[in-house]
N, C-alpha and C. Protein backbone atom coordinates (compact mmCIF):
# COMPACT_ATOMS: atom_id res chain seq x y z
N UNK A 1 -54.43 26.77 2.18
CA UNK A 1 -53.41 27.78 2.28
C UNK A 1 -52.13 27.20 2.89
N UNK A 2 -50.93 27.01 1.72
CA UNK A 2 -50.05 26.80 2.58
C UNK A 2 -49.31 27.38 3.88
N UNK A 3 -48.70 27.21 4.74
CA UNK A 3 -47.95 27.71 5.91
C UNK A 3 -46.85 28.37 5.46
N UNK A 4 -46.73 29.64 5.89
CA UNK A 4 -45.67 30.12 5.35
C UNK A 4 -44.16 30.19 7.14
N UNK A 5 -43.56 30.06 6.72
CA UNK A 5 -42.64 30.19 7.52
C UNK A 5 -41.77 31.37 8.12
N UNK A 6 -41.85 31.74 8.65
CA UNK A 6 -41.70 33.45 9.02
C UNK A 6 -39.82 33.43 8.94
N UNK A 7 -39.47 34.44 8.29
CA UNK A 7 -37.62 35.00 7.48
C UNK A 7 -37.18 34.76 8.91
N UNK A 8 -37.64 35.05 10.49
CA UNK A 8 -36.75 34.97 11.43
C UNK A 8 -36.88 33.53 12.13
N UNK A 9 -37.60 32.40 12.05
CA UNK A 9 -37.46 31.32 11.77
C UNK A 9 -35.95 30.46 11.32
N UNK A 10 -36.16 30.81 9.57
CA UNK A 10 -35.36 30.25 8.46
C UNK A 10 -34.68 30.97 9.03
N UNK A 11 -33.92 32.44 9.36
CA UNK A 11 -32.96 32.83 9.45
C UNK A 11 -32.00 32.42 10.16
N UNK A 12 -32.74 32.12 11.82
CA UNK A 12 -32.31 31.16 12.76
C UNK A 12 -31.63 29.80 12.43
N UNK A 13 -32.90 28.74 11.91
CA UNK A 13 -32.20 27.66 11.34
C UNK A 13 -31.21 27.36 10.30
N UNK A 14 -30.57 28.38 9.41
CA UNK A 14 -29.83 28.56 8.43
C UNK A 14 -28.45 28.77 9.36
N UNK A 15 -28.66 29.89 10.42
CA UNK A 15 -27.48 30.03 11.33
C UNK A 15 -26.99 28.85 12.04
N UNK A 16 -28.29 28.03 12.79
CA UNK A 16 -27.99 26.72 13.48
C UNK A 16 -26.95 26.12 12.73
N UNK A 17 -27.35 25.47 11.27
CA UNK A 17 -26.89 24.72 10.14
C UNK A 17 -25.24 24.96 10.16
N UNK A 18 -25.30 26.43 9.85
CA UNK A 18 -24.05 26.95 9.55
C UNK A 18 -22.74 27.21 10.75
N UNK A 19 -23.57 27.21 11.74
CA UNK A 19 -22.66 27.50 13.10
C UNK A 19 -22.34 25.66 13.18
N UNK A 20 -22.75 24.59 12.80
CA UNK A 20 -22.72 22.81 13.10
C UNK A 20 -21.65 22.21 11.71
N UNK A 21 -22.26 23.34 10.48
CA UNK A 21 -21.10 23.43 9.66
C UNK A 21 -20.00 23.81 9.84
N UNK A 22 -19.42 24.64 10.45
CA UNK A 22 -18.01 25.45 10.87
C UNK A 22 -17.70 24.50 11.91
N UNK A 23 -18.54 24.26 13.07
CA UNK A 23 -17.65 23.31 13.91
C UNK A 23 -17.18 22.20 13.25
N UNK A 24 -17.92 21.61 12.25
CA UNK A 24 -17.66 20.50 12.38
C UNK A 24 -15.89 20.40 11.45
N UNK A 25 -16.23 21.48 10.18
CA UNK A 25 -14.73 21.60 9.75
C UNK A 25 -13.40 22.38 10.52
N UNK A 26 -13.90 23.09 11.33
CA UNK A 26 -12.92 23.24 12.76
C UNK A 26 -12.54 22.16 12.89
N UNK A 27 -13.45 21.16 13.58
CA UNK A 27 -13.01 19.94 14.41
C UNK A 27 -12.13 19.05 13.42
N UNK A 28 -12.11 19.06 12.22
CA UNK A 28 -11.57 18.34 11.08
C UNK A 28 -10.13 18.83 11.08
N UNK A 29 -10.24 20.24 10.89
CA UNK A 29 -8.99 20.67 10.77
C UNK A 29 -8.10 20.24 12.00
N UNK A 30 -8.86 20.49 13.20
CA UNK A 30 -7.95 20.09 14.04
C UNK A 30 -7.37 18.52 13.84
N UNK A 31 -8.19 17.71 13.40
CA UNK A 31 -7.94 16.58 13.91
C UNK A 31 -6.98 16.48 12.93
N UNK A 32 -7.09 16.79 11.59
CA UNK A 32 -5.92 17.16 10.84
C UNK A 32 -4.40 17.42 11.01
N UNK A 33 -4.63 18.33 11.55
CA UNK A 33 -3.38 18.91 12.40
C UNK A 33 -2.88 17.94 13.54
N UNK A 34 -3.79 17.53 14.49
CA UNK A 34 -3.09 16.46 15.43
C UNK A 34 -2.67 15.08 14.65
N UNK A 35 -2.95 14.73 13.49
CA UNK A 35 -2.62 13.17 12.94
C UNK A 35 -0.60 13.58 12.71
N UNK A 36 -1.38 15.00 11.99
CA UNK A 36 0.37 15.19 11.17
C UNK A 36 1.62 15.82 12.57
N UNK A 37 0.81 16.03 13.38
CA UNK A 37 1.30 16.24 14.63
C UNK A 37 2.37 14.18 15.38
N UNK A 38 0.82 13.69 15.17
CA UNK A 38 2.01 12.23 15.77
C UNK A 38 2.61 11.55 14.88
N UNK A 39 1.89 12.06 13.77
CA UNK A 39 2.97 11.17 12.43
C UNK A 39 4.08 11.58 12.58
N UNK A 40 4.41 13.02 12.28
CA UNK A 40 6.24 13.67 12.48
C UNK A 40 6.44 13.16 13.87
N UNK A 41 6.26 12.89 14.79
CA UNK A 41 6.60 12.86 16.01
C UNK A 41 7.07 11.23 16.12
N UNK A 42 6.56 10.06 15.65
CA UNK A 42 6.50 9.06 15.19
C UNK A 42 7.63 8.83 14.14
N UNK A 43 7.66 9.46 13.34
CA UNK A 43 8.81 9.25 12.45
C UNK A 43 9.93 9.81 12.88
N UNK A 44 9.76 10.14 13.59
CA UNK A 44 11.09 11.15 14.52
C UNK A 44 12.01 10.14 15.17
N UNK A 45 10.92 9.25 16.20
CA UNK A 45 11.48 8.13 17.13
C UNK A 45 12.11 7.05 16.29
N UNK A 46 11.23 6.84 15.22
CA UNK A 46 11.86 5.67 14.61
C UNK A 46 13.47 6.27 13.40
N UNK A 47 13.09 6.70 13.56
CA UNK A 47 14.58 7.83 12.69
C UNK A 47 15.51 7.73 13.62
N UNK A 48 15.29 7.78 14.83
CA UNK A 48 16.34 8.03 16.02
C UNK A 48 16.90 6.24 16.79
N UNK A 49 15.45 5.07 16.52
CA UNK A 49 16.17 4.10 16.42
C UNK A 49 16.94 3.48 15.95
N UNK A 50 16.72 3.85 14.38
CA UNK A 50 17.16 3.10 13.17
C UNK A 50 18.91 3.68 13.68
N UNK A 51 19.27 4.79 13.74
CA UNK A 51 20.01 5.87 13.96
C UNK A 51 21.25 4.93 14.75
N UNK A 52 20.48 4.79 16.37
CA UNK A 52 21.00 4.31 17.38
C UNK A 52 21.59 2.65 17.30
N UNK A 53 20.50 2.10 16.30
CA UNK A 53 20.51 0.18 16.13
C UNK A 53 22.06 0.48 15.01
N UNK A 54 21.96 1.79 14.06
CA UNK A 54 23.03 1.78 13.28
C UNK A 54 24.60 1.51 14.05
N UNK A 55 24.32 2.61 14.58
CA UNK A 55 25.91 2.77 15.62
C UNK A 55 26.08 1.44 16.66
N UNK A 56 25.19 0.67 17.03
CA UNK A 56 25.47 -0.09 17.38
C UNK A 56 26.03 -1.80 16.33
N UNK A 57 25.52 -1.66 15.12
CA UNK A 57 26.07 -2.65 14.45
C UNK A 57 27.61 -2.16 13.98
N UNK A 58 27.80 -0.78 13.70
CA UNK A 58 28.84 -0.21 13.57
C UNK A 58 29.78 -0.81 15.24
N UNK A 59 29.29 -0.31 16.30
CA UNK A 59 30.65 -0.98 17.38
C UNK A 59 30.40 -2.82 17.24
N UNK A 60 29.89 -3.38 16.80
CA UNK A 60 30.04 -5.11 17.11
C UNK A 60 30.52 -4.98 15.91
N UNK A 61 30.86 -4.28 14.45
CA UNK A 61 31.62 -4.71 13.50
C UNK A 61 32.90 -4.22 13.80
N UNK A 62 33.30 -3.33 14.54
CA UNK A 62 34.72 -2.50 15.17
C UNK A 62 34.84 -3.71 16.22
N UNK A 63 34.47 -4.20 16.49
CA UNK A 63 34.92 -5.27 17.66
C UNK A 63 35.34 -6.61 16.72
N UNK A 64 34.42 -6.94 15.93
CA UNK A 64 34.91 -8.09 15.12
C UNK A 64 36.23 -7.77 14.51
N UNK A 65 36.14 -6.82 13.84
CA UNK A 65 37.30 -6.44 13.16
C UNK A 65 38.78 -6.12 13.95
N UNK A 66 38.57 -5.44 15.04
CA UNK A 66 39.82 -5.69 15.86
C UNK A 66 40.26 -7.11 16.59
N UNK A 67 39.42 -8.37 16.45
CA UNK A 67 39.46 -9.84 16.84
C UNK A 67 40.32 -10.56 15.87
N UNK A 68 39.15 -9.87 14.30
CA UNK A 68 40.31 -10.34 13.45
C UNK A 68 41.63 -10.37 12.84
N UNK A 69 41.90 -8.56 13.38
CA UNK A 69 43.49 -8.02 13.65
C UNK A 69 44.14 -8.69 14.22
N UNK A 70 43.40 -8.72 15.43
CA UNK A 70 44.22 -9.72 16.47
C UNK A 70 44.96 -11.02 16.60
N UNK A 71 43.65 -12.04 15.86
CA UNK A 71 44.08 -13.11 15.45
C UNK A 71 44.76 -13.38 14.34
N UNK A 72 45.42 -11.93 13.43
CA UNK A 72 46.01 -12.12 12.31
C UNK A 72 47.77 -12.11 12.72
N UNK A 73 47.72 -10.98 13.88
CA UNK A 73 48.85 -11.28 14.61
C UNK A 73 49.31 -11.86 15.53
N UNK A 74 48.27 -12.50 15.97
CA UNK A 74 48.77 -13.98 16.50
C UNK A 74 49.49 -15.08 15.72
N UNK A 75 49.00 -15.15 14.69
CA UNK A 75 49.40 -16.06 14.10
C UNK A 75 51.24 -16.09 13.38
């Protein structure tokens, strides 16, 4: 005679399953959400260097260029 397994058993372990299922795509989603969280945050900083390294090649070419004014009227 096989063993039969009593509905409040299975019912239980179906819930276990399913409550380890939901966390685990919770936990996904979150982690989801935190990647795209430091990625924008990350591309932010480097947007803001590129930004800053710009304006600075911009003043050493305003400096060259008023040297070479300079030395045009020197001459």
């Amino acid at each position: 005679m096989p063993t039969e397994i009593s509905t409040e058993v299975m019912a239980k372990s179906i819930n276990i399953v399913d409550i380890i299922a939901t966390s685990i795509l919770f936990f996904f989603v979150i982690l989801i959400c935190v990647a795209l969280i430091v990625s924008i945050r990350k591309l932010s900083k480097d947007q803001k260097k590129k930004a800053q390294n710009s304006m600075n090649v911009e003043r050493k070419l305003d400096k060259i260029i008023a040297l070479l004014e300079k030395k045009e009227i020197d001459k």
